[in-house]
C-alpha atoms as a PDB file:
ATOM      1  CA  UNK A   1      79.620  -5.255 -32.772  1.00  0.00           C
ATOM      2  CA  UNK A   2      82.053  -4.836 -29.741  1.00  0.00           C
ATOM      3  CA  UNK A   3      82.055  -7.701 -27.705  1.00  0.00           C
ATOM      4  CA  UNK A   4      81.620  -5.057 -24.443  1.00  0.00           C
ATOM      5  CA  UNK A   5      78.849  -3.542 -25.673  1.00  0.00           C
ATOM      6  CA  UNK A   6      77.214  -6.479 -26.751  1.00  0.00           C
ATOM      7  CA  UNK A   7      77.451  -8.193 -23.033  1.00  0.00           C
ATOM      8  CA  UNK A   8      76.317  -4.683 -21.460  1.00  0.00           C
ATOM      9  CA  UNK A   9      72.897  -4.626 -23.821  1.00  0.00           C
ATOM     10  CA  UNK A  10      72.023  -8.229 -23.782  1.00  0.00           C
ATOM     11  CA  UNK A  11      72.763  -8.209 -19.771  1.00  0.00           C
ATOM     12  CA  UNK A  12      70.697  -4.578 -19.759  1.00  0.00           C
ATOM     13  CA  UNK A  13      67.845  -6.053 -21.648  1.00  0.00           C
ATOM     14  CA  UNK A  14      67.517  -9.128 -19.756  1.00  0.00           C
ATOM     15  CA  UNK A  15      67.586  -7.524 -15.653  1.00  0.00           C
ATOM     16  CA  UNK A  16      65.484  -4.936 -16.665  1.00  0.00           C
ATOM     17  CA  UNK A  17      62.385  -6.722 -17.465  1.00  0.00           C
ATOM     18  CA  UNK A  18      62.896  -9.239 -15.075  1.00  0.00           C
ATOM     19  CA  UNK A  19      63.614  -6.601 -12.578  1.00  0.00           C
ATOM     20  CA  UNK A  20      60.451  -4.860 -13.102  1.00  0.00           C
ATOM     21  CA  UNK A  21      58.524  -7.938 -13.697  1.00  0.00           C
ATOM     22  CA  UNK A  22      59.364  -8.807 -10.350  1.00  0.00           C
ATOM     23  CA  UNK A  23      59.359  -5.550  -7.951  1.00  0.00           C
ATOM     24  CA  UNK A  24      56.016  -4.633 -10.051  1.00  0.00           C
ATOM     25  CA  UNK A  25      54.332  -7.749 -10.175  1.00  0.00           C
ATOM     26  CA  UNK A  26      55.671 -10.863  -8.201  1.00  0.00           C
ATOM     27  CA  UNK A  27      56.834  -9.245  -5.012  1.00  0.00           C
ATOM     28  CA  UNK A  28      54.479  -6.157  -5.416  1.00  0.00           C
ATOM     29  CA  UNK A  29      51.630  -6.867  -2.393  1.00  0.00           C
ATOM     30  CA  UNK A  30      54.605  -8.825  -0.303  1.00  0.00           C
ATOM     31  CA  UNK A  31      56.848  -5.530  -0.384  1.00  0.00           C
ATOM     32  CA  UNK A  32      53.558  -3.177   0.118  1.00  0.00           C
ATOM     33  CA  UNK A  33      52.939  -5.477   3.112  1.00  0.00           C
ATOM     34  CA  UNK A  34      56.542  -4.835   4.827  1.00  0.00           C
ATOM     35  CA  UNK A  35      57.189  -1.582   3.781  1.00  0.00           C
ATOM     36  CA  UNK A  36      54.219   0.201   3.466  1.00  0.00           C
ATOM     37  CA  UNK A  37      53.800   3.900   2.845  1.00  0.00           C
ATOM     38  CA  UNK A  38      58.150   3.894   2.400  1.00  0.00           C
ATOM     39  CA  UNK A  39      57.205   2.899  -1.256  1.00  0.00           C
ATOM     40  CA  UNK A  40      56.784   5.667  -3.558  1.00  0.00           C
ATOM     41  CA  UNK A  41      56.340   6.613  -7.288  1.00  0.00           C
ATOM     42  CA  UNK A  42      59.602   4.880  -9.773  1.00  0.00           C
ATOM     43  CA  UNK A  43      61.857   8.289  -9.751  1.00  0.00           C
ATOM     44  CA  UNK A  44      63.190   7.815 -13.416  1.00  0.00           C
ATOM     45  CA  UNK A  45      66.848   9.119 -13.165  1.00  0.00           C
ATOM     46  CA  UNK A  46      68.256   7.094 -10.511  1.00  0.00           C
ATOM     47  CA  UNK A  47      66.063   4.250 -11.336  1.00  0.00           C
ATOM     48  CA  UNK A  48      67.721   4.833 -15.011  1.00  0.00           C
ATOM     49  CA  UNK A  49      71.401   5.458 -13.484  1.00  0.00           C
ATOM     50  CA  UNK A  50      71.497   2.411 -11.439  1.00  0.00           C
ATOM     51  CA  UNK A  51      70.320   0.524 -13.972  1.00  0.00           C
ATOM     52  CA  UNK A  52      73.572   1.776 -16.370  1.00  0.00           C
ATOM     53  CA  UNK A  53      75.996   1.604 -13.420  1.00  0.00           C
ATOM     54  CA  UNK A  54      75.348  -1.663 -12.351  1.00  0.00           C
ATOM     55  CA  UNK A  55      75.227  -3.312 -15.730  1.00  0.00           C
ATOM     56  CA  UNK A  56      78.718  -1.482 -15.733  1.00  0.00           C
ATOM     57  CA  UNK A  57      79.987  -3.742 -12.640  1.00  0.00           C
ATOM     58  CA  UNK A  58      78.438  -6.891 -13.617  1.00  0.00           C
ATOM     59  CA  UNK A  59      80.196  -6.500 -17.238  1.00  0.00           C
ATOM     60  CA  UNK A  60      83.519  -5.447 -15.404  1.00  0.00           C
ATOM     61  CA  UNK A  61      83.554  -7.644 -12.360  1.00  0.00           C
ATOM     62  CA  UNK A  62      81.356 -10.744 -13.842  1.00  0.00           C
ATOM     63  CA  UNK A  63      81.425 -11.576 -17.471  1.00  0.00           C
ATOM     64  CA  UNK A  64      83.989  -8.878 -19.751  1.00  0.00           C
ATOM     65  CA  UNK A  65      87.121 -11.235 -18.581  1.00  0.00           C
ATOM     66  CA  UNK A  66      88.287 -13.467 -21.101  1.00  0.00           C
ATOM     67  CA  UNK A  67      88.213 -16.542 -19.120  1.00  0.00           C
ATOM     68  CA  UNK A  68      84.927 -16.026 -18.527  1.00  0.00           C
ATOM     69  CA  UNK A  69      82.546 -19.115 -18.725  1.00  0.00           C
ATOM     70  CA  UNK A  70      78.658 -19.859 -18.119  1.00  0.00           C
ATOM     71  CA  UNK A  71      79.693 -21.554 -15.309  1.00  0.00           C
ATOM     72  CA  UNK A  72      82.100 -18.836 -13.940  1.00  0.00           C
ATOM     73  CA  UNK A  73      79.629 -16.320 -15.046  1.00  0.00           C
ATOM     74  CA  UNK A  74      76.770 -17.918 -13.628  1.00  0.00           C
ATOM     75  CA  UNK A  75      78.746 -18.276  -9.845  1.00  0.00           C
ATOM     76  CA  UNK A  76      80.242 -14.638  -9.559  1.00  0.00           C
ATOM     77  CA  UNK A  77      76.946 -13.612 -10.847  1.00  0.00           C
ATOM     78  CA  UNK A  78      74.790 -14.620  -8.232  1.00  0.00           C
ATOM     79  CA  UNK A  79      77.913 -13.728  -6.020  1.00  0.00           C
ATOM     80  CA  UNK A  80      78.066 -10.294  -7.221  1.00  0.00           C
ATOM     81  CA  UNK A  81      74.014 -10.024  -7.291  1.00  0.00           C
ATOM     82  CA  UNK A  82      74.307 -11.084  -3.454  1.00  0.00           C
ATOM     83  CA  UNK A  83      76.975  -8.392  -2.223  1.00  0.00           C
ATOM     84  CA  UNK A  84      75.538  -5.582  -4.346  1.00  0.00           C
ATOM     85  CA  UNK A  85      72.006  -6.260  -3.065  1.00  0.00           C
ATOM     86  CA  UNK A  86      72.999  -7.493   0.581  1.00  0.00           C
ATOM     87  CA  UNK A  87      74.688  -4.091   1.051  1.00  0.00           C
ATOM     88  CA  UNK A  88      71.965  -2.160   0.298  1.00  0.00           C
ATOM     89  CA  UNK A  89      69.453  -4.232   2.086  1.00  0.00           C
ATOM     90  CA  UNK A  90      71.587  -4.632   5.111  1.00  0.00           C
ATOM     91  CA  UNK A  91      72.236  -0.719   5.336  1.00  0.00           C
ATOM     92  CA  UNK A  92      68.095   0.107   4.997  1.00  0.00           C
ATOM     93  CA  UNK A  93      67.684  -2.285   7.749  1.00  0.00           C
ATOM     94  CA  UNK A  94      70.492  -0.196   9.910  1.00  0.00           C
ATOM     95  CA  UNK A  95      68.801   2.835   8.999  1.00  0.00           C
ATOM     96  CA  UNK A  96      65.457   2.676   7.812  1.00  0.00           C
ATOM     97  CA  UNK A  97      62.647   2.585  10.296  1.00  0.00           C
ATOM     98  CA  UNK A  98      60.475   0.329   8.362  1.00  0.00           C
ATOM     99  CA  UNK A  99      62.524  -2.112   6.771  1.00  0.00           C
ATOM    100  CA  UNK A 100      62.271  -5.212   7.446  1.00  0.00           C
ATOM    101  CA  UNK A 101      64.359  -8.366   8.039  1.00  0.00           C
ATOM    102  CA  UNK A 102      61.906 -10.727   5.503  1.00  0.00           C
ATOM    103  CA  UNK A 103      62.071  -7.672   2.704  1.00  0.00           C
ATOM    104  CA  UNK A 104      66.187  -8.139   2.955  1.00  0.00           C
ATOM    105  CA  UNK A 105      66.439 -11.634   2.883  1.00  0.00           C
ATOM    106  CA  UNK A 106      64.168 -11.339  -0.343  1.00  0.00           C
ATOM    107  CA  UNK A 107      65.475  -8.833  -2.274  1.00  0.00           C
ATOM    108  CA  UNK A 108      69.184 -10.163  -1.555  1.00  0.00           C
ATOM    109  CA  UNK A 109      68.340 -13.626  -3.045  1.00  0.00           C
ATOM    110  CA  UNK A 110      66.508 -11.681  -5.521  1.00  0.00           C
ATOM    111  CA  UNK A 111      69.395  -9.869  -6.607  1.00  0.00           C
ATOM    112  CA  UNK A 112      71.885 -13.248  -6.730  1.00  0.00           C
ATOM    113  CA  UNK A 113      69.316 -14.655  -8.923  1.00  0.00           C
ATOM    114  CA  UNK A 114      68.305 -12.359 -11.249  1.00  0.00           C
ATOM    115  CA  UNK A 115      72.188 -11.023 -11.771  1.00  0.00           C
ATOM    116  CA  UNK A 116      73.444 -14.514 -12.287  1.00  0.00           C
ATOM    117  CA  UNK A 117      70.788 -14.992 -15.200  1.00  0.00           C
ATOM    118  CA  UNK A 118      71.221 -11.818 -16.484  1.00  0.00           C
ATOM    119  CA  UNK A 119      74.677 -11.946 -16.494  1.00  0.00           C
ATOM    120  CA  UNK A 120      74.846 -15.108 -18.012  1.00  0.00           C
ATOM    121  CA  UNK A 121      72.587 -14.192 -20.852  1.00  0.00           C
ATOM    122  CA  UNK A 122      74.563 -11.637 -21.505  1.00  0.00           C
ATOM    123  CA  UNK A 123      77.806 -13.781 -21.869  1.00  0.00           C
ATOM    124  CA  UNK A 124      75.831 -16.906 -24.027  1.00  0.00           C
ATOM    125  CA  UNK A 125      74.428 -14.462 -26.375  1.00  0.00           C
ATOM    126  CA  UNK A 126      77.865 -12.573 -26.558  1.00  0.00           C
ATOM    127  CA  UNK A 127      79.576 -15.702 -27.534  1.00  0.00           C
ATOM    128  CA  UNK A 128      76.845 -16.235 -30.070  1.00  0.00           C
ATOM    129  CA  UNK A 129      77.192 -12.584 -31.474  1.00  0.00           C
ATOM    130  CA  UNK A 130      80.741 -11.518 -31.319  1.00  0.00           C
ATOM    131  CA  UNK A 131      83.022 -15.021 -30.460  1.00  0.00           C
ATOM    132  CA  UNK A 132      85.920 -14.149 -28.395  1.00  0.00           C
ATOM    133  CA  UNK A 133      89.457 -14.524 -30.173  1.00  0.00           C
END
């Protein structure tokens, strides 16, 4: 197996759960509570989309380098989690009418967290899989 495609489906298989675990379950009443009636059905395209282009950047910009370590991984993970998620949190609260300041800071430090484990998954079970050379 190619070591790229082995970091994108481990790191794929791990945020996706988690992801949905979370929005779904964990944060579900606290987001109905902010947000309200701005919460709609799961549209499955761009929910499917994002999913596959931001796996792309985390494998690209995180863990597909060869220096890349748990450690390193683990950092620019949560780093990269924290832009991605800041920027679209940030812009909702510039231009939504119902988003809220507690929903951003949430969602951000979701997104740090659950792209540093996933991303680091990804790597320790790549190393496991296909060792680099």
């Amino acid at each position: 197996m190619n070591r790229y495609a082995a970091l994108y489906l481990v790191t794929l298989l791990v945020i996706i759960p988690l992801d949905f675990l979370f929005l779904g379950v964990v944060a579900r009443d606290f987001l109905t509570s902010q947000v309200g009636n701005m919460l709609g059905e799961i549209k499955l395209a761009p929910a499917i989309l994002f999913y596959l282009l931001y796996v792309a950047g985390v494998v690209i910009f995180v863990s597909g380098g060869p220096g890349a370590t748990w450690q390193s991984t683990l950092l620019y993970g949560a780093l990269f989690g924290f832009f991605c998620y800041a920027t679209f949190d940030l812009t909702s609260l510039a231009l939504l009418k119902h988003w809220s300041w507690p929903v951003a800071v949430v969602d951000i430090a979701w997104g740090a967290f659950v792209t540093a484990v996933s991303s680091t998954a990804g790597l320790l079970v790549a190393d496991w899989v296909v060792p680099k050379m």
